[in-house]
C-alpha atoms as a PDB file:
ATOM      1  CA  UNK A   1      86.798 116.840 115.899  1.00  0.00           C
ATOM      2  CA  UNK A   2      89.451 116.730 113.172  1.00  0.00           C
ATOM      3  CA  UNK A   3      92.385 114.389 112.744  1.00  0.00           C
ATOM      4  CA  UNK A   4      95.577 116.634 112.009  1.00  0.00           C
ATOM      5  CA  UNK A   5      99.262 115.280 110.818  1.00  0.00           C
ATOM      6  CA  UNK A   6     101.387 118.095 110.584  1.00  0.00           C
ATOM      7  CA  UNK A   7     104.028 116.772 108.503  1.00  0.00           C
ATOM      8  CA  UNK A   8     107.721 117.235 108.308  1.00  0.00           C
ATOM      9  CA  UNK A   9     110.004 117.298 105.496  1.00  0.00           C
ATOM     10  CA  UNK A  10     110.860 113.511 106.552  1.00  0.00           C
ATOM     11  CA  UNK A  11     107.275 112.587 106.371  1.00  0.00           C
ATOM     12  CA  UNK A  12     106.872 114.491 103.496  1.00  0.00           C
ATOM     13  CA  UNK A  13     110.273 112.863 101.844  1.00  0.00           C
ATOM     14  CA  UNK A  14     108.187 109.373 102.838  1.00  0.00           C
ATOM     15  CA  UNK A  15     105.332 109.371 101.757  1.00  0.00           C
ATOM     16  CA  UNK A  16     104.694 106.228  99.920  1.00  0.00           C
ATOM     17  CA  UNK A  17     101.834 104.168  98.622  1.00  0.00           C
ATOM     18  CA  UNK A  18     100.772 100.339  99.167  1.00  0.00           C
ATOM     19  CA  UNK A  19      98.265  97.937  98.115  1.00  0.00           C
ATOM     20  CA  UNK A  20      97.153  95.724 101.350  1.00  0.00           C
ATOM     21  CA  UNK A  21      95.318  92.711 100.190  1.00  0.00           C
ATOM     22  CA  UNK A  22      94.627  91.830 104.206  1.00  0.00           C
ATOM     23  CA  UNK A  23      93.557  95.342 104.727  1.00  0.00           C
ATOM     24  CA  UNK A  24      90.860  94.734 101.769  1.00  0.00           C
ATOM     25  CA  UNK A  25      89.729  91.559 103.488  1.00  0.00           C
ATOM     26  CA  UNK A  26      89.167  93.738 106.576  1.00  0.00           C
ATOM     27  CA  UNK A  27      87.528  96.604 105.121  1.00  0.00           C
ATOM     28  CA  UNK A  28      85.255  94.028 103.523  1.00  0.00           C
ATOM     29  CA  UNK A  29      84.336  92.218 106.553  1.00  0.00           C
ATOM     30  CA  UNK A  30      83.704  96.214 108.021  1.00  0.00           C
ATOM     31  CA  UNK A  31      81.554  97.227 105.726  1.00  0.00           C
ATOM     32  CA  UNK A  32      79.437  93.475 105.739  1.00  0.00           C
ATOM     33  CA  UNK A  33      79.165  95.187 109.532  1.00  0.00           C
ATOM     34  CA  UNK A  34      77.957  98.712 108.762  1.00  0.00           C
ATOM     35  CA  UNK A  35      74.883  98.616 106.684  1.00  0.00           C
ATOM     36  CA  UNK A  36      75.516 102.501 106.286  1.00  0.00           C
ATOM     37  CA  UNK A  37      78.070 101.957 104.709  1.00  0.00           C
ATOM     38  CA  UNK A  38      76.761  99.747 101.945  1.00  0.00           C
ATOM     39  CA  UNK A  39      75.544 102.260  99.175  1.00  0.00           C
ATOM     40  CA  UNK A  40      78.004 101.380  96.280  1.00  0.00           C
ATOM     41  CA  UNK A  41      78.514  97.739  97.136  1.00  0.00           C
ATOM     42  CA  UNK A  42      74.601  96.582  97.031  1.00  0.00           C
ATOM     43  CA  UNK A  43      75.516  94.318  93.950  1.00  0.00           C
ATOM     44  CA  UNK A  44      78.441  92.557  96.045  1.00  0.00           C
ATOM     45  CA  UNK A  45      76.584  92.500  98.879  1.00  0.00           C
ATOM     46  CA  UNK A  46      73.635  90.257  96.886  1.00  0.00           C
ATOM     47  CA  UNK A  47      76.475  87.915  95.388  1.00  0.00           C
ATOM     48  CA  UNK A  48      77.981  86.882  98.394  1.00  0.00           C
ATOM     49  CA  UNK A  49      75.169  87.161 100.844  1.00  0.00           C
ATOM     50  CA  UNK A  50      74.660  83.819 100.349  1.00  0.00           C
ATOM     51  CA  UNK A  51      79.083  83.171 100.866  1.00  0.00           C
ATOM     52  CA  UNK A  52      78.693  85.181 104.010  1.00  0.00           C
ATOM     53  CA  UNK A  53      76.115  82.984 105.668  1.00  0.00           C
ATOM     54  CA  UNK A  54      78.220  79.579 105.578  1.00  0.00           C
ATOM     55  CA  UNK A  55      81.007  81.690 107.183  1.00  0.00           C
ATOM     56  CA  UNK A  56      81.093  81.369 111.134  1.00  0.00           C
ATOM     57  CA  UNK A  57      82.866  84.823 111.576  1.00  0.00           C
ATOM     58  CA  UNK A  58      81.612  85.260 114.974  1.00  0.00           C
ATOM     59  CA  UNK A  59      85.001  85.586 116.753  1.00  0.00           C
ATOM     60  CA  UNK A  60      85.728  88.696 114.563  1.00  0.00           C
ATOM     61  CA  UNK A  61      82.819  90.426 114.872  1.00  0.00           C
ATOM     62  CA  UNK A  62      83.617  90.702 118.572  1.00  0.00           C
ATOM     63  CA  UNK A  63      86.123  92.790 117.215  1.00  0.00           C
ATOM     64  CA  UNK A  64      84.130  95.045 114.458  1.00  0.00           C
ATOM     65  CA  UNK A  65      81.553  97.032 116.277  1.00  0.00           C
ATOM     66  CA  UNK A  66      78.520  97.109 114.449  1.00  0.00           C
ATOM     67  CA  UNK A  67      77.836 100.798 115.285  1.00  0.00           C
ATOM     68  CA  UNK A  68      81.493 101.819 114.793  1.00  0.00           C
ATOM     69  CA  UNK A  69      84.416 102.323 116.856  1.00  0.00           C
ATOM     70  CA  UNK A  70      87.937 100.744 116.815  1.00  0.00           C
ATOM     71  CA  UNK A  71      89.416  97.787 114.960  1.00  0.00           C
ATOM     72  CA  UNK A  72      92.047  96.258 115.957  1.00  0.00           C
ATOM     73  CA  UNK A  73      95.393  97.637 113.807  1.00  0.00           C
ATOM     74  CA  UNK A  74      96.757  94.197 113.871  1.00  0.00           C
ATOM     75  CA  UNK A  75      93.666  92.799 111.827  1.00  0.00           C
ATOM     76  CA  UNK A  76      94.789  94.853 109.086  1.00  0.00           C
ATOM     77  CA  UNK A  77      98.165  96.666 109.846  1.00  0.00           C
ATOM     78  CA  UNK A  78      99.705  98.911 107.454  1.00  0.00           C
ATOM     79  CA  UNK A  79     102.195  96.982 104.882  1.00  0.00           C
ATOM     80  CA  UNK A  80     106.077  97.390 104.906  1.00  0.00           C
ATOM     81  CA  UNK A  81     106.188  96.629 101.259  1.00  0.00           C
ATOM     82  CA  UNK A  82     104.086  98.194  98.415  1.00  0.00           C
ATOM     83  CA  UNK A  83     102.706  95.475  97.238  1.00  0.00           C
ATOM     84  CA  UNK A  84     102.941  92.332  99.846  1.00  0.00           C
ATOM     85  CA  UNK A  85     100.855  89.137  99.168  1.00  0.00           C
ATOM     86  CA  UNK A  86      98.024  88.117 101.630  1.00  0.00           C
ATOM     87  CA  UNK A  87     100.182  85.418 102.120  1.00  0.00           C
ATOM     88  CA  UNK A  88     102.983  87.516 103.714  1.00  0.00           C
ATOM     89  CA  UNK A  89     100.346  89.701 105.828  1.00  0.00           C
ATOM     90  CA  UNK A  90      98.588  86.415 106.773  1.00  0.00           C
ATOM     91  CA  UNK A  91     102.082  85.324 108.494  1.00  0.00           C
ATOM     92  CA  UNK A  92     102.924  88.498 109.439  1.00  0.00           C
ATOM     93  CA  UNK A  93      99.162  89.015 111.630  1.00  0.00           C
ATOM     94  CA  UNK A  94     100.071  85.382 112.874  1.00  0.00           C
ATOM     95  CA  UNK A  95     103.292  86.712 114.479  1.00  0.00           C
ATOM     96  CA  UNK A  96     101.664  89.701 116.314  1.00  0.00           C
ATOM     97  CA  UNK A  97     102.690  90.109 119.466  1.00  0.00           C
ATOM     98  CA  UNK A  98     100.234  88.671 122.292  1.00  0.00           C
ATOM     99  CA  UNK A  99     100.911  91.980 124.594  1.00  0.00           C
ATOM    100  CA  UNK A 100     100.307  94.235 122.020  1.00  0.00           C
ATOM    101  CA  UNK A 101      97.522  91.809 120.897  1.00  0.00           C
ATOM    102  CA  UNK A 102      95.882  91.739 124.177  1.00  0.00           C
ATOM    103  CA  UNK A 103      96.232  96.040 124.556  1.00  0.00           C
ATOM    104  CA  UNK A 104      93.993  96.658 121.337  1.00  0.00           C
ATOM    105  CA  UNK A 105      91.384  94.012 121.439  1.00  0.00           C
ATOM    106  CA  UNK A 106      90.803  95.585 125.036  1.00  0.00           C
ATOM    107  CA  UNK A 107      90.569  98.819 123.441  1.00  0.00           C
ATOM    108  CA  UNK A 108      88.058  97.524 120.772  1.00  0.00           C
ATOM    109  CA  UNK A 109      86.047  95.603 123.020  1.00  0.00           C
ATOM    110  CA  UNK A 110      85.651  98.681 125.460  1.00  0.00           C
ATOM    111  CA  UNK A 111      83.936  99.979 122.342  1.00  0.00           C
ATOM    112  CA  UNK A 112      80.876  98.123 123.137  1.00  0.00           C
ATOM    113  CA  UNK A 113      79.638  98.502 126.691  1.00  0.00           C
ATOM    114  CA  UNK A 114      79.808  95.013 128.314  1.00  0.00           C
ATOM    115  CA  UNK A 115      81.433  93.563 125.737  1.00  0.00           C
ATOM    116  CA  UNK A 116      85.041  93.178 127.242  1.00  0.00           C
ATOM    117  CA  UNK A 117      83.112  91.337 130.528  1.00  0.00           C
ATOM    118  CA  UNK A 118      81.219  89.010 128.503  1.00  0.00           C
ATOM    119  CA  UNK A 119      81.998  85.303 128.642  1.00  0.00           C
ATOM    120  CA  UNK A 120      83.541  85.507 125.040  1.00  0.00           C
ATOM    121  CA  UNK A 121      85.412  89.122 125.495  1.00  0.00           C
ATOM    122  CA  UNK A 122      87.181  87.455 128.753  1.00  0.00           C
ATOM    123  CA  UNK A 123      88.123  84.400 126.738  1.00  0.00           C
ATOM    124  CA  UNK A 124      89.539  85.995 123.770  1.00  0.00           C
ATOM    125  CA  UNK A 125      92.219  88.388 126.587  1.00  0.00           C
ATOM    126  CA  UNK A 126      93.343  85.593 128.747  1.00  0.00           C
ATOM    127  CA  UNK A 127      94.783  83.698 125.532  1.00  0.00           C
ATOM    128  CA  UNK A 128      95.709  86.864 122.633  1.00  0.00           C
ATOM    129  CA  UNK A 129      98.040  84.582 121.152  1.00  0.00           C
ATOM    130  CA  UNK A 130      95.596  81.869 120.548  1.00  0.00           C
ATOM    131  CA  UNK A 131      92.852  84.529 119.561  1.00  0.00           C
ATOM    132  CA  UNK A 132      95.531  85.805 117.197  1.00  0.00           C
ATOM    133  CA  UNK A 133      95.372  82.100 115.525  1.00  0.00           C
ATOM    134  CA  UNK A 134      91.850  82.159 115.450  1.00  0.00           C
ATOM    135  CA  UNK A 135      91.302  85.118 114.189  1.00  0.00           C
ATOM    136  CA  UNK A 136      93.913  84.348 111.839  1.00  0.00           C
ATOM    137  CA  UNK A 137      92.436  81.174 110.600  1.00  0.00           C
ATOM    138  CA  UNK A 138      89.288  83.378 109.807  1.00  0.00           C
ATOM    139  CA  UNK A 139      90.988  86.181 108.188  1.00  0.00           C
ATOM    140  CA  UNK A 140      92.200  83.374 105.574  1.00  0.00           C
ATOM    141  CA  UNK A 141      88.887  81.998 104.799  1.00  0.00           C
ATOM    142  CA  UNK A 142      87.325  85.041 104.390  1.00  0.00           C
ATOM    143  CA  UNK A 143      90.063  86.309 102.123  1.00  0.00           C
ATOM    144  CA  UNK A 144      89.373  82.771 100.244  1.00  0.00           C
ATOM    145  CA  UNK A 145      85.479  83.144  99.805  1.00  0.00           C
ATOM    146  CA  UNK A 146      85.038  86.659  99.436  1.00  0.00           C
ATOM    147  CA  UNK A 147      87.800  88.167  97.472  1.00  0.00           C
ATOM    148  CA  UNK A 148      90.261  86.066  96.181  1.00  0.00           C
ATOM    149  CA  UNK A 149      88.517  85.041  93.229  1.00  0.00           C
ATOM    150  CA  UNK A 150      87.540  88.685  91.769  1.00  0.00           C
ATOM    151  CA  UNK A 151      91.334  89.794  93.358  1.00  0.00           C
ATOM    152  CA  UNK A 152      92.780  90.686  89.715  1.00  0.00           C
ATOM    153  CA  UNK A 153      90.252  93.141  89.274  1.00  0.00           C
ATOM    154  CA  UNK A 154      90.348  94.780  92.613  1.00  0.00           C
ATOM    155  CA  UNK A 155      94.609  94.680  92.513  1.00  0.00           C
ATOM    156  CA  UNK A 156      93.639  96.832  88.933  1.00  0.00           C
ATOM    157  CA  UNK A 157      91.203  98.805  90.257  1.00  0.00           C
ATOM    158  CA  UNK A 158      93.380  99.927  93.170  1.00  0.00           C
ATOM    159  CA  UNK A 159      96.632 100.139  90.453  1.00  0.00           C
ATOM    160  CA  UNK A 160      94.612 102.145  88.569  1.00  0.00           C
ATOM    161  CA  UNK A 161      93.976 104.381  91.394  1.00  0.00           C
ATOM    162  CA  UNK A 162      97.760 104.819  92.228  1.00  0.00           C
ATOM    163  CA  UNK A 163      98.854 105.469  88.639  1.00  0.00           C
ATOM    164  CA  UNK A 164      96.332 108.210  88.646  1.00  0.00           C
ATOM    165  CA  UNK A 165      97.711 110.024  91.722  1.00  0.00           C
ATOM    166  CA  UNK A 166     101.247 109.270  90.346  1.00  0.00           C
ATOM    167  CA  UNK A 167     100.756 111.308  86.964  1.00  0.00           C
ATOM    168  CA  UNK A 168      99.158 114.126  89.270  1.00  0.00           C
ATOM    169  CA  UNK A 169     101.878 114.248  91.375  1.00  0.00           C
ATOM    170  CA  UNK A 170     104.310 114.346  88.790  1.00  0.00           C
ATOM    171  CA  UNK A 171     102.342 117.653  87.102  1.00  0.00           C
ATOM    172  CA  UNK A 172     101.334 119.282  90.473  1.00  0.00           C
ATOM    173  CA  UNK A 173     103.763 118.091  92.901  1.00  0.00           C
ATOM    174  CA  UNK A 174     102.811 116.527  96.822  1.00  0.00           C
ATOM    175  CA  UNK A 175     100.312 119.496  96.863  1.00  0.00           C
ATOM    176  CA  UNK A 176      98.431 118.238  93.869  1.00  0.00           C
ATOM    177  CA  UNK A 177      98.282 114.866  95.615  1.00  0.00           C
ATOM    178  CA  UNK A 178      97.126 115.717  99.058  1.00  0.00           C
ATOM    179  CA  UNK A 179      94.592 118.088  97.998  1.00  0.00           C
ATOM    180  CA  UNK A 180      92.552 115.714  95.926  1.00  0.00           C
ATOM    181  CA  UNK A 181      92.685 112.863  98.011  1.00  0.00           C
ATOM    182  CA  UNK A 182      89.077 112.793  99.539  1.00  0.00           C
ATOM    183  CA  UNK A 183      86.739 115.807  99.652  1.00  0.00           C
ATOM    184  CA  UNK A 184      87.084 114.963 103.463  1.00  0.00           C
ATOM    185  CA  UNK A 185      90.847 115.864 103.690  1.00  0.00           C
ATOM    186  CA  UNK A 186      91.854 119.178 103.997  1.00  0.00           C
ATOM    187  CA  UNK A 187      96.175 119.836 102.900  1.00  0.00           C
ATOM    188  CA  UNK A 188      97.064 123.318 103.911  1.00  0.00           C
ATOM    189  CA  UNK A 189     100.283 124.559 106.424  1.00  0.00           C
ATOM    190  CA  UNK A 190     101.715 121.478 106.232  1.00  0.00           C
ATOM    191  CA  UNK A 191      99.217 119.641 107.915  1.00  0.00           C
ATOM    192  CA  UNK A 192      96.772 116.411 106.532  1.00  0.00           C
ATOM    193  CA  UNK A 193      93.796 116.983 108.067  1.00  0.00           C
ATOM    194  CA  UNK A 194      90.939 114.422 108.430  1.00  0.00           C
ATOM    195  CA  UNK A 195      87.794 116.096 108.653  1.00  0.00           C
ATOM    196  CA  UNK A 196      85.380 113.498 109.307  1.00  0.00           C
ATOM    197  CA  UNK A 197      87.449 111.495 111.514  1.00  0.00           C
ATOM    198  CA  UNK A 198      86.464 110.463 115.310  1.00  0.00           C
ATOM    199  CA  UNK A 199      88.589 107.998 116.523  1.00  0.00           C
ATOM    200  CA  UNK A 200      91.124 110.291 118.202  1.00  0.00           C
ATOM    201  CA  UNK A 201      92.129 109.117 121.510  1.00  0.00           C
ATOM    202  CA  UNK A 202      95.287 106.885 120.472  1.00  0.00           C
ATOM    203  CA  UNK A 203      95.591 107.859 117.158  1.00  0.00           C
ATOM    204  CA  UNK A 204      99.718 107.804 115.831  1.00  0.00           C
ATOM    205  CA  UNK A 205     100.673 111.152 114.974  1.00  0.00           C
ATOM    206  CA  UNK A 206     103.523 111.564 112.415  1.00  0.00           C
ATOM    207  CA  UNK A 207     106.886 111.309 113.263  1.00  0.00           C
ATOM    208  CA  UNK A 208     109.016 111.105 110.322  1.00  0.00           C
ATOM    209  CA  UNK A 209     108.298 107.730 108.957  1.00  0.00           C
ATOM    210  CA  UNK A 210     106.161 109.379 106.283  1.00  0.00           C
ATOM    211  CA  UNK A 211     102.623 108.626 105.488  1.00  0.00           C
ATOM    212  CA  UNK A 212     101.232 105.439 103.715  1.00  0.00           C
ATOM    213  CA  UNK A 213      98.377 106.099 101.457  1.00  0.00           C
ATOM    214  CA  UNK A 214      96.070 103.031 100.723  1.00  0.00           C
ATOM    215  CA  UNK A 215      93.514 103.232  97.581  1.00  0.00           C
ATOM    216  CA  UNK A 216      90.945 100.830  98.702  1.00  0.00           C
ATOM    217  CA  UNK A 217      87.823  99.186  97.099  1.00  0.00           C
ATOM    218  CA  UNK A 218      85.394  99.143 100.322  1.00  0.00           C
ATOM    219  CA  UNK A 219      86.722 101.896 102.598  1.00  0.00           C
ATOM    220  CA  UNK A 220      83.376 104.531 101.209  1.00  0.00           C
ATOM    221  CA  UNK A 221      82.198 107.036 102.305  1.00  0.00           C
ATOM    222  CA  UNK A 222      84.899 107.078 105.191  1.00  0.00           C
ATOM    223  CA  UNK A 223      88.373 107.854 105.191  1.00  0.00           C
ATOM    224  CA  UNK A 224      90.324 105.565 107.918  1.00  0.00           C
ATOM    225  CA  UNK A 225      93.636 106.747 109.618  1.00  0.00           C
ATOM    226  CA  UNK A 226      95.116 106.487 113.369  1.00  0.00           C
ATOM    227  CA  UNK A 227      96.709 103.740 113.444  1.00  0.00           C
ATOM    228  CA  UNK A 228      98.373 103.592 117.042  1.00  0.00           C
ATOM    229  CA  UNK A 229     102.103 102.924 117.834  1.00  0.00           C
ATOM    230  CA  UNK A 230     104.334 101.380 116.631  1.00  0.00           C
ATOM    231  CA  UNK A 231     102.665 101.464 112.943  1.00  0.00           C
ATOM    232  CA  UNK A 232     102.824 103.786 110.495  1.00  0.00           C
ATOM    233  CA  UNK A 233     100.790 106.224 110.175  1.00  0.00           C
ATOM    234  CA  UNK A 234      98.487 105.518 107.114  1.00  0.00           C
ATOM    235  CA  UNK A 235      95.381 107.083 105.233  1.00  0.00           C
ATOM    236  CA  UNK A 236      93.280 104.431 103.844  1.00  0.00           C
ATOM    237  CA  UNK A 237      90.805 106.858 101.004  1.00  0.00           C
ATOM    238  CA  UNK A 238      88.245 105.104  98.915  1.00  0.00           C
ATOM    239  CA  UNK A 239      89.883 104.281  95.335  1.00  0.00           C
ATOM    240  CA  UNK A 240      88.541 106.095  91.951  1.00  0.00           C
ATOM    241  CA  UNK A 241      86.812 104.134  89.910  1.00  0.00           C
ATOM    242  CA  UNK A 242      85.398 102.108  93.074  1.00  0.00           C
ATOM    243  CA  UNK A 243      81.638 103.510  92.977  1.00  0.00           C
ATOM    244  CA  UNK A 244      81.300 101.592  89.363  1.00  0.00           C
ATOM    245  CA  UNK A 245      83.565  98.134  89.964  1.00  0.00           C
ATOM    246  CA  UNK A 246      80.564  96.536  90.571  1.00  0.00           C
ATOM    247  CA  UNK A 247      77.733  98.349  88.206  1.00  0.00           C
ATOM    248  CA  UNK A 248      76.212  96.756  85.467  1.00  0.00           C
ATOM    249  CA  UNK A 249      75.249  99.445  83.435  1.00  0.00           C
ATOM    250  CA  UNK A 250      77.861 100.784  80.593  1.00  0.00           C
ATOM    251  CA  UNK A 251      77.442 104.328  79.962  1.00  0.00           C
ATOM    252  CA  UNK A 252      77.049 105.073  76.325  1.00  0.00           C
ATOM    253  CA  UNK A 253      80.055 107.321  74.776  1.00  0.00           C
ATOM    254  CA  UNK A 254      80.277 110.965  73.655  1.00  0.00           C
ATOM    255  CA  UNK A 255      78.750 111.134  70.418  1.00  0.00           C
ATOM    256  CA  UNK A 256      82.022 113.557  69.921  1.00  0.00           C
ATOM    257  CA  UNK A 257      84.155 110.300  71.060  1.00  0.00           C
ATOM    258  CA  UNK A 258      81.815 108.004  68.814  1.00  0.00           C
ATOM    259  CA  UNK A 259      82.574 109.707  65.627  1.00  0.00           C
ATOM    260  CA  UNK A 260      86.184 110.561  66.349  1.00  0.00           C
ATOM    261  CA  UNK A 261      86.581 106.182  66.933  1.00  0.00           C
ATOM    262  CA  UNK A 262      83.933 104.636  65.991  1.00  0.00           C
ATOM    263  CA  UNK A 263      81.090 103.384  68.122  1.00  0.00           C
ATOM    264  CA  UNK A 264      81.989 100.055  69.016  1.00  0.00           C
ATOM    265  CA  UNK A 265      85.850 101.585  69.824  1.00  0.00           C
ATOM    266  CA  UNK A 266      84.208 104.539  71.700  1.00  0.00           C
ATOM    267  CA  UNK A 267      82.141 102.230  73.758  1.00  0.00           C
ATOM    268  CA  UNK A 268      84.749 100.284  74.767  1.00  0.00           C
ATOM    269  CA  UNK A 269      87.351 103.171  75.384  1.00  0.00           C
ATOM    270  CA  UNK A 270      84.482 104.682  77.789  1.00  0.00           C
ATOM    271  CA  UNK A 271      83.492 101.792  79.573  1.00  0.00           C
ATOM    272  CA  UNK A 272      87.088 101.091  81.075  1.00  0.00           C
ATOM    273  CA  UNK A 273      85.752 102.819  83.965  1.00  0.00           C
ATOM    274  CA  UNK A 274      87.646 100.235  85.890  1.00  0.00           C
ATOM    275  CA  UNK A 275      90.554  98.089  84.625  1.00  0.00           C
ATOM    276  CA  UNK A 276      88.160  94.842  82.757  1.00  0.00           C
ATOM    277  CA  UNK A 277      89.667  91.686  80.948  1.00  0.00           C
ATOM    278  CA  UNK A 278      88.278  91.411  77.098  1.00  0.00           C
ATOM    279  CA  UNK A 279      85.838  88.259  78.275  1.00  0.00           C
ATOM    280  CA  UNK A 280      83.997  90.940  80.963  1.00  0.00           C
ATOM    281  CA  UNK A 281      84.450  93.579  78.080  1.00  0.00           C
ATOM    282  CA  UNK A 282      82.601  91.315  75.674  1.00  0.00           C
ATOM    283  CA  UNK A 283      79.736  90.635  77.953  1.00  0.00           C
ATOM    284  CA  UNK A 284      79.565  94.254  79.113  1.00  0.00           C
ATOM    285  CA  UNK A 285      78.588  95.988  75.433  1.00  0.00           C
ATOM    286  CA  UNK A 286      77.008  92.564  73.905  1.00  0.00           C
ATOM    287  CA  UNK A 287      79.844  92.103  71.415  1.00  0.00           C
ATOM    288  CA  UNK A 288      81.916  89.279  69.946  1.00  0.00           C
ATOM    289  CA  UNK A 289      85.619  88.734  72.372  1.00  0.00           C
ATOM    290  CA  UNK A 290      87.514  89.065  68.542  1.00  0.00           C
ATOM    291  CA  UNK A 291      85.585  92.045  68.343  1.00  0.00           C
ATOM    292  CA  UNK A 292      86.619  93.900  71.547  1.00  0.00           C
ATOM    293  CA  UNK A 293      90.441  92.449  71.058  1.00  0.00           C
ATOM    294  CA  UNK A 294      90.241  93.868  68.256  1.00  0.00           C
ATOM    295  CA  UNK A 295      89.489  97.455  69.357  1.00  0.00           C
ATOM    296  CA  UNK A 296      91.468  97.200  72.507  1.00  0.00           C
ATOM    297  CA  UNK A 297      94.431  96.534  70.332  1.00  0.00           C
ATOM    298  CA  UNK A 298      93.638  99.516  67.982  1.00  0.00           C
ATOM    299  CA  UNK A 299      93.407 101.655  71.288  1.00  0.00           C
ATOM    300  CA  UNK A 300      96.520 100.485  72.637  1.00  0.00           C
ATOM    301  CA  UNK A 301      98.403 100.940  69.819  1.00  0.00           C
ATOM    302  CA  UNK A 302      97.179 104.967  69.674  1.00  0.00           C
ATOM    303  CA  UNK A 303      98.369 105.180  73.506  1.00  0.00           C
ATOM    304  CA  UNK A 304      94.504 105.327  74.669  1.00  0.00           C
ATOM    305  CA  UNK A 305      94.907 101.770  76.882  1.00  0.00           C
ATOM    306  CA  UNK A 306      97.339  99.686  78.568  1.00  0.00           C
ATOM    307  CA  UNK A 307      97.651  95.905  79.928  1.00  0.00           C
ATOM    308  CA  UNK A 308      98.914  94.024  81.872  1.00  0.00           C
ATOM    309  CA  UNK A 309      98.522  90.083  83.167  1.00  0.00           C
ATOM    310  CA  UNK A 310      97.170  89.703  86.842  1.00  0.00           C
ATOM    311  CA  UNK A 311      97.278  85.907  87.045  1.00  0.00           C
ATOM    312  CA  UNK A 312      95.618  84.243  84.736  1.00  0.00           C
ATOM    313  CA  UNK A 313      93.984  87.566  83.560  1.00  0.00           C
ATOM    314  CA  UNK A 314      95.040  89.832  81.460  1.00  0.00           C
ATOM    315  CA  UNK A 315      93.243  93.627  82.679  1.00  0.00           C
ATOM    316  CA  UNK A 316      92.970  96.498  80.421  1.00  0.00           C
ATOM    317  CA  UNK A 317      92.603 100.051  81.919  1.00  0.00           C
ATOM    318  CA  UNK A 318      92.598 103.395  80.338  1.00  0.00           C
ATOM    319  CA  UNK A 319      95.661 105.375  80.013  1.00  0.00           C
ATOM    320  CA  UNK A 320      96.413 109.227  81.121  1.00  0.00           C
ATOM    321  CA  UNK A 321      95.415 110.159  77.118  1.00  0.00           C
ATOM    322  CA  UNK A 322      92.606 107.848  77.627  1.00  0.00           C
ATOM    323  CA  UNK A 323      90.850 109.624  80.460  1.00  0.00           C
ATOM    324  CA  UNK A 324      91.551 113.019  79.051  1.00  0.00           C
ATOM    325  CA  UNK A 325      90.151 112.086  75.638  1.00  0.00           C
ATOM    326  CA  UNK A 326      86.845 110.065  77.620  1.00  0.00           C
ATOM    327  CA  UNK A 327      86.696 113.145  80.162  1.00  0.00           C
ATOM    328  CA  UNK A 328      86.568 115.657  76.856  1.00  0.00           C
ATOM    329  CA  UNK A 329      84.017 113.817  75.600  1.00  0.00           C
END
């Protein structure tokens, strides 16, 4: 059965966007969970198998059913700012309340016949706070082995992803937006609908606060949403550009492209599937790091790319022009 948020004009007034760097540790830890889910992320998966196995993460599977079901919302809540560090989220899952705490890692568990009875289930409800620390504690090493190091280019990625939806939004209006979200939402009558979506019995309906919409890197195929009281309703959609962050393969440009630019210039311009420093860009097509700077600053200069530092990266992506000029080939 469908998921359906008829939205007001408040909601509609509110909708915003947000990039959750806990919410990406989460949905990373979900799909290490959900070998169904893997498809795209077989290349990550084989890089940090070997990450994953000196991790005890025991105490949060408890709370990630392997087959599905519900996660608790405080693992990865919905942000109040845009773009909040993990830092900020980390303190602000510490804080959760043990009551509300305690109510959804009872729901989860029920999610798993048995589970909530078991000698570990029992433990982790008589003490939510300290099972808030712990899982906490977990969250944070996980965030440190598994994405923080490649977090520039998934922060770009997602960026990307937002700037994309931005420019369509500002030539097609909210309509343009909510109709080419996912294949698996539906935008007609004032209502979001979530096609695929089967967690309904507590889901948070809207009620004026708008909706949050959350690009992210490892949500695929799904499209996650119910979030209970008291947060915000949110739609977490896999991010463009996600199904090739972690290929190897560059795809060779339009011979149209090639003799409009160049080939080297071409090759660059089309392999910016997802934002990529000048080092990756250099590995990527086998050619010299002068070499690519110099043809990324020949393409910025013509309006084709764009930078900007994450860290101690600096990430170029394609531009509006640029995709248009790629797509036309």
């Amino acid at each position: 059965m469908p998921l359906n948020l008829h939205l007001g004009t408040d909601d509609l007034t509110r909708c915003r966007f947000a990039i959750s760097p806990l919410c990406q540790t989460h949905e990373a830890l979900r799909l290490l969970r959900r070998p169904a889910r893997h498809g795209y992320h077989r290349a990550w998966l084989r890089r940090t198998r070997r990450t994953v196995a000196g991790l005890d993460l025991a105490p949060l599977w408890l709370f990630i059913p392997r087959a599905g079901g519900y996660t608790p919302d405080f693992l990865g809540a919905p942000p109040e700012e845009p773009y909040p560090s993990f830092e900020d989220e980390l303190a602000r899952m510490r804080a959760t309340d043990p009551a509300l705490a305690h109510a959804e890692m009872a729901r989860s568990l029920a999610c798993t016949p048995g589970l909530a009875d078991s000698p570990q289930g029992r433990a982790a409800l008589d003490d939510p706070a300290g099972t808030v620390r712990r899982l906490a504690d977990l969250t944070e090493r996980a965030w440190h082995a598994l994405l923080a190091p490649d977090w520039p280019r998934h922060r770009a990625v997602l960026e990307a992803d937002i700037a994309h939806r931005s420019r369509q939004t500002a030539d097609g209006g909210l309509d343009a937006l909510l109709t080419g979200l996912h294949p698996g939402i539906h935008w007609a009558d004032d209502t979001l609908t979530l096609r695929m979506y089967g967690e309904l019995a507590q889901a948070q309906g809207a009620d004026g606060r708008g909706v949050l919409l959350m690009p992210s890197v490892f949500v695929w195929p799904d499209v996650v949403s119910g979030f209970a009281r008291p947060w915000q309703p949110t739609v977490i959609y896999p991010a463009r550009g996600m199904g090739r962050f972690h290929a190897a393969p560059v795809p060779p440009p339009p011979d149209a492209l090639a003799r409009l630019l160049g080939v080297g210039r071409a090759a660059v311009l089309a392999g910016l599937i997802a934002p990529a420093s000048t080092t990756e860009l250099a590995r990527r097509h086998a050619l010299a790091p002068s070499s690519v700077s110099a043809h990324l600053s020949v393409l910025r200069e013509a309006g084709l790319v764009e930078s900007r530092r994450q860290g101690y990266y600096v990430l170029y992506r394609r531009t509006g022009l640029g995709d248009a000029l790629v797509d036309r080939g």
